[in-house]
C-alpha atoms as a PDB file:
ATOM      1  CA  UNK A   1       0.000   0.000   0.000  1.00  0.00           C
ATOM      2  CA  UNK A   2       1.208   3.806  -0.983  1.00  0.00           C
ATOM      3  CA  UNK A   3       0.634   6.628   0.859  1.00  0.00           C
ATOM      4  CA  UNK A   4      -1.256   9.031  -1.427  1.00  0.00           C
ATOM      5  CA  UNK A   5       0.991  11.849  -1.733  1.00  0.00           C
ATOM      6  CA  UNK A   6       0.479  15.305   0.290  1.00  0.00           C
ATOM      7  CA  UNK A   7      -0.608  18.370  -1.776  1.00  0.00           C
ATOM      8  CA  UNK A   8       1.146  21.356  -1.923  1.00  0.00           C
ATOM      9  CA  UNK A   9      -1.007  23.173   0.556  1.00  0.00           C
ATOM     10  CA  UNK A  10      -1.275  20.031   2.643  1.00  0.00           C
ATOM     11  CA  UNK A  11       2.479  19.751   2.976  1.00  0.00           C
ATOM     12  CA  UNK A  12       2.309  23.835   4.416  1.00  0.00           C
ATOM     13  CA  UNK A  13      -0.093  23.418   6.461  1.00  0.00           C
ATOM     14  CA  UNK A  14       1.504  20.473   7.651  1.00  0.00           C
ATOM     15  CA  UNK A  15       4.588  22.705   8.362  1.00  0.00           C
ATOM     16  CA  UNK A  16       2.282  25.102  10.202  1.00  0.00           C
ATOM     17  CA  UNK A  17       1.069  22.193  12.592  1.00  0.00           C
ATOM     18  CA  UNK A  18       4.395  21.208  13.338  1.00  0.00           C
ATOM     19  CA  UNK A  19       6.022  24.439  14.311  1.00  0.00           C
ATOM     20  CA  UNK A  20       2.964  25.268  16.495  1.00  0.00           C
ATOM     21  CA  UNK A  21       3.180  21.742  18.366  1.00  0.00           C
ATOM     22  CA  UNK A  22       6.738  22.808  18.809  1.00  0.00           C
ATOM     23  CA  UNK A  23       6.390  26.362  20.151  1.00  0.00           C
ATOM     24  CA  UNK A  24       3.395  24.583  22.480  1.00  0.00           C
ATOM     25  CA  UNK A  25       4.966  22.030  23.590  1.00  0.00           C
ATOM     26  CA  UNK A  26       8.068  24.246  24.881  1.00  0.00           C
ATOM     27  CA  UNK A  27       5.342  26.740  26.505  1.00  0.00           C
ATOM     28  CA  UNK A  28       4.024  23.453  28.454  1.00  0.00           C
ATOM     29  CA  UNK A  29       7.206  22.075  29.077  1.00  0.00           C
ATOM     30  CA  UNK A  30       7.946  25.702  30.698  1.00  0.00           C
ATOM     31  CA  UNK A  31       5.049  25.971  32.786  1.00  0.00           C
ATOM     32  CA  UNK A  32       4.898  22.624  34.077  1.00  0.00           C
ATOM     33  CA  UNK A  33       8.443  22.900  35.273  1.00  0.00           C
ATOM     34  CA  UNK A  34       7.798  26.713  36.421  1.00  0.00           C
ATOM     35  CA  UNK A  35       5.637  24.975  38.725  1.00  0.00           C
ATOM     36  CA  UNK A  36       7.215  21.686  39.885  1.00  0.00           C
ATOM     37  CA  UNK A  37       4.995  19.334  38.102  1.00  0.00           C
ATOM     38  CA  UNK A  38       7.416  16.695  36.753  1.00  0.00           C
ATOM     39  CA  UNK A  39       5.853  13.636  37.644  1.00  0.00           C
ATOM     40  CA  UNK A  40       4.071  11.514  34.722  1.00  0.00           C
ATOM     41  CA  UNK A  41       0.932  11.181  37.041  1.00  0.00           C
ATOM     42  CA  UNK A  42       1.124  15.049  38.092  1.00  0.00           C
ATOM     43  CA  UNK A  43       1.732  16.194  34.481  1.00  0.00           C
ATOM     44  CA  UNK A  44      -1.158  13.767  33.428  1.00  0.00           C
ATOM     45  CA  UNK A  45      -3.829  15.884  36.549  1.00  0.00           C
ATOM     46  CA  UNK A  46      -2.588  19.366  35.353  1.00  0.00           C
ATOM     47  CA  UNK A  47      -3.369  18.738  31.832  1.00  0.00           C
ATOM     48  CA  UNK A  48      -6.315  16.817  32.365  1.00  0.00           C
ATOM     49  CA  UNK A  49      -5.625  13.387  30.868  1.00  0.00           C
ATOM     50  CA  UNK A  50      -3.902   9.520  31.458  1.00  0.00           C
ATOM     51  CA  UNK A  51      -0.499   9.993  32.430  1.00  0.00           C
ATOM     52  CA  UNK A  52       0.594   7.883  29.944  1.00  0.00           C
ATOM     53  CA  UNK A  53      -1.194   9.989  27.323  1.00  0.00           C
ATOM     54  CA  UNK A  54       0.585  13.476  28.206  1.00  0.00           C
ATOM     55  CA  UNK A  55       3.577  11.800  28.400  1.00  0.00           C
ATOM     56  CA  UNK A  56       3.211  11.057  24.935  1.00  0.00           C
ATOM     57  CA  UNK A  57       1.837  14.408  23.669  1.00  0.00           C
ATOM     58  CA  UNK A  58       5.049  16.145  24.967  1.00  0.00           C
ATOM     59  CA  UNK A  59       7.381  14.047  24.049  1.00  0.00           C
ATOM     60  CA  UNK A  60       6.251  13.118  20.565  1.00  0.00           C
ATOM     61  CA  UNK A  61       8.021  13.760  17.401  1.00  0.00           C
ATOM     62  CA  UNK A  62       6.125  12.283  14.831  1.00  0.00           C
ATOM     63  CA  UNK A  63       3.045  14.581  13.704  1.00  0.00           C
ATOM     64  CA  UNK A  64      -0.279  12.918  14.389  1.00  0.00           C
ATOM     65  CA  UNK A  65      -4.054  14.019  13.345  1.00  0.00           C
ATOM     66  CA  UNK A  66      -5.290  16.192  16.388  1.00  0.00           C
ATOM     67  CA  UNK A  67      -2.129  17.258  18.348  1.00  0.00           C
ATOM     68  CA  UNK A  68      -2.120  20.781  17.616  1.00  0.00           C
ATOM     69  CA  UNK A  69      -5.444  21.012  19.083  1.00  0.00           C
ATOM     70  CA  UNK A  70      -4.667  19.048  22.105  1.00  0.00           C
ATOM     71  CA  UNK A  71      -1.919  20.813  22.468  1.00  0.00           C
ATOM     72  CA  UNK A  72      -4.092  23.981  22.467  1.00  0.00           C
ATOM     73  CA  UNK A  73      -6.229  22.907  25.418  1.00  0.00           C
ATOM     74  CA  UNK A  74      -3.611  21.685  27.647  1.00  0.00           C
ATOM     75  CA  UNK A  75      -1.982  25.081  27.414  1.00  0.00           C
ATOM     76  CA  UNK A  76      -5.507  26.379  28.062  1.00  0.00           C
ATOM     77  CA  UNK A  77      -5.825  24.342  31.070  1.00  0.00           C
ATOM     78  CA  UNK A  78      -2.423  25.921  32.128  1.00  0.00           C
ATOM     79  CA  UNK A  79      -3.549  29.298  31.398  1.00  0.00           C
ATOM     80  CA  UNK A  80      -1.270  30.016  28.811  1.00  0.00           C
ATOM     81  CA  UNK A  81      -1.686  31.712  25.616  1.00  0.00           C
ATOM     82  CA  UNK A  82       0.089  31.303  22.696  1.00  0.00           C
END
């Protein structure tokens, strides 16, 4: 099986997604650590999901359907805007 090949736009706007997971995963990152929260379990309760799960957002580098919005309410959760 092939993987259909990405439009032009598609490849951008795949671009997009990936610098903002970056910049929002650094913001995170930051604020967890501004506040102590290192733990898998207490990184899972500030952002509101399975340990395992935020672990796994964070830490990520391969671009999946969905992050960028995930991303968006964790930082949410923190109170962070970006």
């Amino acid at each position: 099986m092939t993987t259909p090949k990405l439009t032009p736009s598609e490849q951008r706007q795949r671009r997009e997604d990936r610098l903002v997971t970056i910049r929002l995963r650094m913001a995170i990152g930051r604020a967890l650590e501004d506040r102590d929260i290192t733990t898998p379990a207490a990184i899972g309760e500030a952002l509101g999901m399975p340990a395992e799960e935020a672990t796994k957002l964070l830490t990520r580098r391969q671009w999946r359907e969905g992050d960028v919005e995930r991303l968006q309410a964790a930082a949410a959760r923190l109170g962070l805007t970006v």
